[in-house]
Protein backbone atom coordinates (compact mmCIF):
# COMPACT_ATOMS: atom_id res chain seq x y z
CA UNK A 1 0.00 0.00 0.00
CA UNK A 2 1.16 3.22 -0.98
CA UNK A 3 1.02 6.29 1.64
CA UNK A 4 1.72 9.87 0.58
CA UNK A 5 2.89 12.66 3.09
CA UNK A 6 2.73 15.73 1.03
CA UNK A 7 4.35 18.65 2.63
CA UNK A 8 2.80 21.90 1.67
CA UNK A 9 5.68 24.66 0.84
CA UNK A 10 4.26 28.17 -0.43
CA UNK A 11 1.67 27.17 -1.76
CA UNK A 12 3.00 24.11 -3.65
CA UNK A 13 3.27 20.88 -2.49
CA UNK A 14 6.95 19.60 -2.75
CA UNK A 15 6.37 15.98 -3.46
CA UNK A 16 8.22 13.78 -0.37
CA UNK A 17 6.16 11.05 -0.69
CA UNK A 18 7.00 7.49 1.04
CA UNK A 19 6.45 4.14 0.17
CA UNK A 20 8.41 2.34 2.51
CA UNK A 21 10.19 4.31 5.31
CA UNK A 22 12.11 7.46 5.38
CA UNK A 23 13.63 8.86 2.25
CA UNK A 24 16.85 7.19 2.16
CA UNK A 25 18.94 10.32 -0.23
CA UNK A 26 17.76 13.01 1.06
CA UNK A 27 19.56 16.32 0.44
CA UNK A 28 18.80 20.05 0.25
CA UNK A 29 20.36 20.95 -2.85
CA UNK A 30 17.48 19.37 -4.49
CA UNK A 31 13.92 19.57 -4.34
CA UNK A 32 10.92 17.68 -6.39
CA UNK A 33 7.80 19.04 -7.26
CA UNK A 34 4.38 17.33 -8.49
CA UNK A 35 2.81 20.11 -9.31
CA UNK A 36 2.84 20.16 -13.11
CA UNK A 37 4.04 23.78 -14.85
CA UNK A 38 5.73 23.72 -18.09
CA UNK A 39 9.54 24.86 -18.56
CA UNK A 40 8.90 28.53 -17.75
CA UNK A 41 7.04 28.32 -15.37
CA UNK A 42 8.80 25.84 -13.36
CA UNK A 43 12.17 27.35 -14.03
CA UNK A 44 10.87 30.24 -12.21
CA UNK A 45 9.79 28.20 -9.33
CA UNK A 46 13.43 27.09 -8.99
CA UNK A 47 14.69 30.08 -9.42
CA UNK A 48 12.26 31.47 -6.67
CA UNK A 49 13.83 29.77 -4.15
CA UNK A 50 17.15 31.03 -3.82
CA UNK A 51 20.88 31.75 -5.56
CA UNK A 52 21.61 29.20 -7.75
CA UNK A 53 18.99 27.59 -7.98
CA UNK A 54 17.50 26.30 -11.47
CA UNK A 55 15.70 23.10 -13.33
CA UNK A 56 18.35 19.87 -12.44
CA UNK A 57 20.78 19.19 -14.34
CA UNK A 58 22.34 15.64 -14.10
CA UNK A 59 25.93 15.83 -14.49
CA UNK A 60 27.46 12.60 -13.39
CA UNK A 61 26.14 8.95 -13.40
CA UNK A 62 26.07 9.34 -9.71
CA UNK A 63 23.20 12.46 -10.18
CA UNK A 64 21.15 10.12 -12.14
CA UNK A 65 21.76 7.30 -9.56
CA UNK A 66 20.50 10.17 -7.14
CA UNK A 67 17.28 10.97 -8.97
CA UNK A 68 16.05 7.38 -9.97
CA UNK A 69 16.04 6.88 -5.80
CA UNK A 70 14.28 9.54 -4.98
CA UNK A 71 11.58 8.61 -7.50
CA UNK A 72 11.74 5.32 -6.39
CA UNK A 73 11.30 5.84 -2.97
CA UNK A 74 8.48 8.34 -3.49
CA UNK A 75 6.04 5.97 -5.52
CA UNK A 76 6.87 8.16 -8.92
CA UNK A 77 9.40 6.25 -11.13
CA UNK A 78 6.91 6.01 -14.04
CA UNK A 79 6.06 9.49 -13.57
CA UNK A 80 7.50 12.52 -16.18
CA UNK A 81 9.95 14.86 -14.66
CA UNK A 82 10.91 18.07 -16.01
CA UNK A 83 14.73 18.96 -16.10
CA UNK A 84 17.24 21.39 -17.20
CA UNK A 85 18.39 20.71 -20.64
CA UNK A 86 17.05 22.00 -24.12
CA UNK A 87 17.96 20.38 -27.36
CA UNK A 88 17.62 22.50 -30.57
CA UNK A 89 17.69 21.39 -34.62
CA UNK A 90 17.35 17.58 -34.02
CA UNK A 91 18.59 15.42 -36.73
CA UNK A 92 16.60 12.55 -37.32
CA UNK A 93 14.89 10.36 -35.19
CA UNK A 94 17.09 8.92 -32.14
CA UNK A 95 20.07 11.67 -33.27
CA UNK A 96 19.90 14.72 -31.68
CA UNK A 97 21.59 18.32 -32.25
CA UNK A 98 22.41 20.83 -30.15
CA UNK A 99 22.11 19.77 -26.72
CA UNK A 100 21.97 22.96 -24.05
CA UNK A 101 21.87 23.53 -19.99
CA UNK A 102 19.18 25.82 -18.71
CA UNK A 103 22.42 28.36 -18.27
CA UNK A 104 22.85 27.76 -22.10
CA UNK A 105 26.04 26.40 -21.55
CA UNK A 106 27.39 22.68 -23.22
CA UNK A 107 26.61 19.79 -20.85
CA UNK A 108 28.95 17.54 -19.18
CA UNK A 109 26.96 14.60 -19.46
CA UNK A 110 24.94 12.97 -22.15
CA UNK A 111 21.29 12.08 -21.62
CA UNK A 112 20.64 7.92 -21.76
CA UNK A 113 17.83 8.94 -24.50
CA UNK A 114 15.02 6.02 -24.99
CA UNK A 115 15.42 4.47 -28.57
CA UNK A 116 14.35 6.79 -31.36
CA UNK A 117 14.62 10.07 -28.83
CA UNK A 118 15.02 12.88 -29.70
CA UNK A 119 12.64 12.32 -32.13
CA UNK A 120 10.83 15.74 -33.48
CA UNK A 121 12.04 19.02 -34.56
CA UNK A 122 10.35 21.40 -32.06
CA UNK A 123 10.34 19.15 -29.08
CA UNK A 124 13.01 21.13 -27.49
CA UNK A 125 12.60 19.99 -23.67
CA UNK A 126 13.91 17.09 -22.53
CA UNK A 127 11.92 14.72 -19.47
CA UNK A 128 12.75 11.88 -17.38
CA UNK A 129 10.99 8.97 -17.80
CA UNK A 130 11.25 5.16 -16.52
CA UNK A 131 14.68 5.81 -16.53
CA UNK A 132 15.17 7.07 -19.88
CA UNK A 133 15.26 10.52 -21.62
CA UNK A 134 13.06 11.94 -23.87
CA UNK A 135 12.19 15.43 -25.52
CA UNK A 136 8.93 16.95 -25.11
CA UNK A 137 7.25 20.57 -25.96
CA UNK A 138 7.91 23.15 -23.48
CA UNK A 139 4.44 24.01 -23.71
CA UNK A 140 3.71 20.84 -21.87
CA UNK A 141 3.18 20.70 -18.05
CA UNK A 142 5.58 17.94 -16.39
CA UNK A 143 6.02 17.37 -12.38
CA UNK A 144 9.92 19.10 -12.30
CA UNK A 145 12.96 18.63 -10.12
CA UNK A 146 15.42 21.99 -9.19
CA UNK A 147 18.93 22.06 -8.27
CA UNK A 148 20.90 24.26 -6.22
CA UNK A 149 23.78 24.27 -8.76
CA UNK A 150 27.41 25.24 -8.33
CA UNK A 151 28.85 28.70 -9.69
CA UNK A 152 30.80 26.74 -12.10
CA UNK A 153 27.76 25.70 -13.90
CA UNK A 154 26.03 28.97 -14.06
CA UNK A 155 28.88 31.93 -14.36
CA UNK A 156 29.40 34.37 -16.98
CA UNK A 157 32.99 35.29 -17.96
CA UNK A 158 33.84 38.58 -17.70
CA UNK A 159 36.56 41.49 -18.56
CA UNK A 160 39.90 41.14 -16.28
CA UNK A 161 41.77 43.31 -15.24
CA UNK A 162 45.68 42.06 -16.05
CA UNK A 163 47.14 44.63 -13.54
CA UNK A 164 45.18 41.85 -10.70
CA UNK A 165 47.30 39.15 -12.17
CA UNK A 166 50.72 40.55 -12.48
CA UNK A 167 51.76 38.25 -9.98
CA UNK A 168 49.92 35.14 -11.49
CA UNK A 169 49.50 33.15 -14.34
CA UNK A 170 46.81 30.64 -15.07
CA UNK A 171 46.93 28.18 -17.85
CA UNK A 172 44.54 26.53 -19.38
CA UNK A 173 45.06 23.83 -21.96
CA UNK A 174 42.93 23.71 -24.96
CA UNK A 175 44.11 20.42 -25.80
CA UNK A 176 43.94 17.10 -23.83
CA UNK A 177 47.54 15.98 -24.72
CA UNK A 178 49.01 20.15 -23.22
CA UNK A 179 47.53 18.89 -19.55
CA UNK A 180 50.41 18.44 -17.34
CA UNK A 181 50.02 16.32 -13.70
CA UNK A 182 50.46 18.39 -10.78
CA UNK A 183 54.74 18.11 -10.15
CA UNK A 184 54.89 19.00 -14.21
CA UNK A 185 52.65 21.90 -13.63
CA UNK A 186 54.92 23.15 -10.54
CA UNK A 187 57.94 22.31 -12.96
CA UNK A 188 56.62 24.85 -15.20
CA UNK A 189 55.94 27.62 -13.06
CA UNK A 190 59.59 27.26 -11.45
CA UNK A 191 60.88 27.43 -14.74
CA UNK A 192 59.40 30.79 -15.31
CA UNK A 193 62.00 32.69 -13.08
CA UNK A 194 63.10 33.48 -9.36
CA UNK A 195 59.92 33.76 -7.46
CA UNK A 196 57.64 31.27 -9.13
CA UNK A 197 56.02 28.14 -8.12
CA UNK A 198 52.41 26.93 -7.91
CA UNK A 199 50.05 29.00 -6.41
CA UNK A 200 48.89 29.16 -2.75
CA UNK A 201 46.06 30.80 -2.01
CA UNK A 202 46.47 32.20 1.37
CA UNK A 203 43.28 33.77 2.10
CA UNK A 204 39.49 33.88 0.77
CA UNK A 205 40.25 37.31 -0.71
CA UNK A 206 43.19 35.36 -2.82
CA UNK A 207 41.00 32.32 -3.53
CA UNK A 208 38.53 34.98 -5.22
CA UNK A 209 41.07 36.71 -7.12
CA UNK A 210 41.97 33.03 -8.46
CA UNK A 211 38.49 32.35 -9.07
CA UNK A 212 37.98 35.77 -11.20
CA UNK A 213 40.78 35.19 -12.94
CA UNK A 214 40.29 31.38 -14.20
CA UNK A 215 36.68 33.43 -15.37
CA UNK A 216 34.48 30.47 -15.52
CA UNK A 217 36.62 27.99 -17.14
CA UNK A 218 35.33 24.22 -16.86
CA UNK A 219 38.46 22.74 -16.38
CA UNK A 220 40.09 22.00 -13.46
CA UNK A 221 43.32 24.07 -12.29
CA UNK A 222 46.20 22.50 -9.93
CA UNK A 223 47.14 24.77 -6.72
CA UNK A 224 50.46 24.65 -5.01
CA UNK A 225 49.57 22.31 -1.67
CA UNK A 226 49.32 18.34 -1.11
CA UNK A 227 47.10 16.54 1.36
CA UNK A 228 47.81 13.46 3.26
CA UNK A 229 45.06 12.06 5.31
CA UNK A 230 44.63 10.63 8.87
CA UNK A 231 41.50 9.10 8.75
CA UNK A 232 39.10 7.10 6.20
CA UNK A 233 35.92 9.64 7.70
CA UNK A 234 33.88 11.06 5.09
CA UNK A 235 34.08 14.93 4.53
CA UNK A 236 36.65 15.45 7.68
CA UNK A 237 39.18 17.53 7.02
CA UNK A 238 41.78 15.46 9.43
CA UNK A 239 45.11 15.51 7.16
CA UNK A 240 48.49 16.86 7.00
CA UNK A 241 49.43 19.64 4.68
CA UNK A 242 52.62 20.12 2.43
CA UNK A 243 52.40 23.65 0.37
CA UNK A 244 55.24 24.62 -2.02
CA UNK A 245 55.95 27.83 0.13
CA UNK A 246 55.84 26.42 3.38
CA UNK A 247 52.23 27.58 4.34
CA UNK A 248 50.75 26.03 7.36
CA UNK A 249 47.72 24.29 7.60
CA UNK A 250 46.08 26.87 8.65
CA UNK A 251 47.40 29.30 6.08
CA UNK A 252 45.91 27.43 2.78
CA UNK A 253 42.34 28.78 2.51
CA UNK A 254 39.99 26.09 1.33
CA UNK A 255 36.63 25.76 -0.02
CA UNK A 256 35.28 22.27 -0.77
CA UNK A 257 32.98 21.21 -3.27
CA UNK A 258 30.34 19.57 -1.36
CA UNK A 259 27.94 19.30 -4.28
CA UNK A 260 29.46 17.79 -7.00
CA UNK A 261 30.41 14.31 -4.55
CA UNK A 262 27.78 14.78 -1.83
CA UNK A 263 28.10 11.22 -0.60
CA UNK A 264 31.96 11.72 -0.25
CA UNK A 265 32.90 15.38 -0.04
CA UNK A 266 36.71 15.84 -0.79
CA UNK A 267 39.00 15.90 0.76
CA UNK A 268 39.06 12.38 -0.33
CA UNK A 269 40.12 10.56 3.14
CA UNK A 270 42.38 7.49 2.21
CA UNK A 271 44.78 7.22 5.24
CA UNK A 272 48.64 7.30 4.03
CA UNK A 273 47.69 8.32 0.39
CA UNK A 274 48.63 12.21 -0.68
CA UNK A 275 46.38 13.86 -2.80
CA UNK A 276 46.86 17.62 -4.46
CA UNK A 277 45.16 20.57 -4.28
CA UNK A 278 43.00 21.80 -7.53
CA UNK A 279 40.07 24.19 -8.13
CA UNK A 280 37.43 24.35 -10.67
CA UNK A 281 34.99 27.35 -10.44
CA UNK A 282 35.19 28.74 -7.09
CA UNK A 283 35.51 25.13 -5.13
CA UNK A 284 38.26 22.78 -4.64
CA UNK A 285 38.78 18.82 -4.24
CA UNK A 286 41.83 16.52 -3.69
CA UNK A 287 42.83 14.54 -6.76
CA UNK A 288 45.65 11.84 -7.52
CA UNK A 289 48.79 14.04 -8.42
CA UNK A 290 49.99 12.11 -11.37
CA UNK A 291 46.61 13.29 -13.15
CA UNK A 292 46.91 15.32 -16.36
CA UNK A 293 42.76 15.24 -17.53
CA UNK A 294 40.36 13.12 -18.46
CA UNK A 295 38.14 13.91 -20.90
CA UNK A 296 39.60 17.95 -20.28
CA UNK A 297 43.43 18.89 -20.14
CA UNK A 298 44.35 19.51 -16.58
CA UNK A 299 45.32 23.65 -16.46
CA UNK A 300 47.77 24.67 -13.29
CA UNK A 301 48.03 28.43 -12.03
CA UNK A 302 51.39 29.94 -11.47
CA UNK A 303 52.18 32.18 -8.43
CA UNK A 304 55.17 34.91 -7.55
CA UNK A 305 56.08 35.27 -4.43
């Protein structure tokens, strides 16, 4: 038997169903609504509810993981949802063409479409279904999921001032082979003259300035520190710190991504193993040191001291 526990929110009722027990993935970046609007209107829902927020966007296989669950759990896995993706000029039947994020940036991960999907020029919105994708008229009203994204996957570049960077230099590879691994990145900055080395930043101010000046790059740039952990504890930052100028512990500013990896929020706690120091937007994670990019070329930013 089925029991529904609809919680009432503004007006709307933000669908936390149960089935059988408590919700086991619960989390407050995203919230699911049952309330059919059509992409407009329930873009501006998300929207209503805070910075950052927007339609979901699935990004990694663990996202989709994350949303199949929830449906599950709540008694609506055959049910439409509504998410953040819009796909223009499709090709034929089952071959789509340009494929968009509700930011109208590229996405980072490709929809599992259902056989034959996309399948009509017009259909521009894209809906979960029985775990497939498929695209749909905007016009139509779907139950919708929102997302408190990261800055990363909303930001605008802007104009930089090069005067704030005389003392830096960021790098960003356009191809996969230019990546470098973190001690080849810190080889190149040394090379570049008394002074230089990878960057530490020392301060949220500095982080910022670093954040501004990588201006909303998707790849992912090394810093100048290492991490060694202590325990095996999920999202405990227990460690020891090595930075290439010495800085203590307490003198590296960090900012974790907490989003992106919910279920294991760097720093990534494998006791004895060192991991190193990278940003991408304005968060950071640990990541193996010998990494040069996966599917992106690693980039590295340069710092004079």
């Amino acid at each position: 038997m089925k029991i529904f526990l609809p919680t009432l929110v503004a007006g709307e009722i933000e669908f936390l169903s149960r089935c059988s027990g408590e919700l086991k993935n619960s989390y407050g970046r995203y919230k699911f609504f049952s309330k059919a609007k059509n992409f407009e209107q329930a873009k501006e829902k998300c929207m209503s509810l805070g910075e950052g927020w927007n339609l979901m966007i699935i990004n990694t296989k663990r996202e989709l993981t994350y949303l199949k669950e929830v449906l599950v759990d709540s008694c609506w896995e055959n049910k439409a949802f509504l998410l953040g993706w819009k796909e223009f000029d499709t090709i034929a039947p089952g071959s789509r063409g340009r494929l968009e994020t509700v930011f109208g940036k590229e996405p980072e991960w490709e929809p599992k479409w259902d056989r034959g999907e996309p399948n009509e020029e017009g259909q521009e919105c894209v809906i979960y279904e029985s775990g497939k994708f498929h695209d749909s008229f905007c016009a139509e009203n779907y139950a919708f999921a929102c997302e408190q994204h990261n800055f990363i996957e909303f930001c605008e570049p802007e104009a930089i001032d090069p005067s704030d960077f005389e003392n830096y230099s960021i790098y960003a590879p356009e191809n996969l082979e230019d990546g470098r691994n973190w001690n080849d990145a810190r080889d190149y900055c040394i090379s570049k003259g008394a002074g230089w080395d990878l960057a530490v930043p020392n301060s949220e101010e500095e982080f910022d300035l670093l954040v501004k000046g990588t201006n909303c790059s998707n790849k992912r740039f090394w810093l100048g520190a290492k991490y060694t952990a202590n325990t095996d504890e999920i999202a405990v930052d227990d460690g020891v710190y090595e930075a290439v100028d010495g800085s203590t512990e307490k003198e590296i500013f960090r900012r974790w991504d907490t989003h992106t990896n919910w279920l294991s929020s760097p720093p990534h706690n494998r006791p004895g193993e060192t991991e190193c120091l990278r940003m991408r937007g304005n968060l950071m994670n640990t990541k193996d040191c010998e990494t040069d990019g996966n599917k992106l070329p690693h980039g590295w930013i340069c710092e004079r001291n």
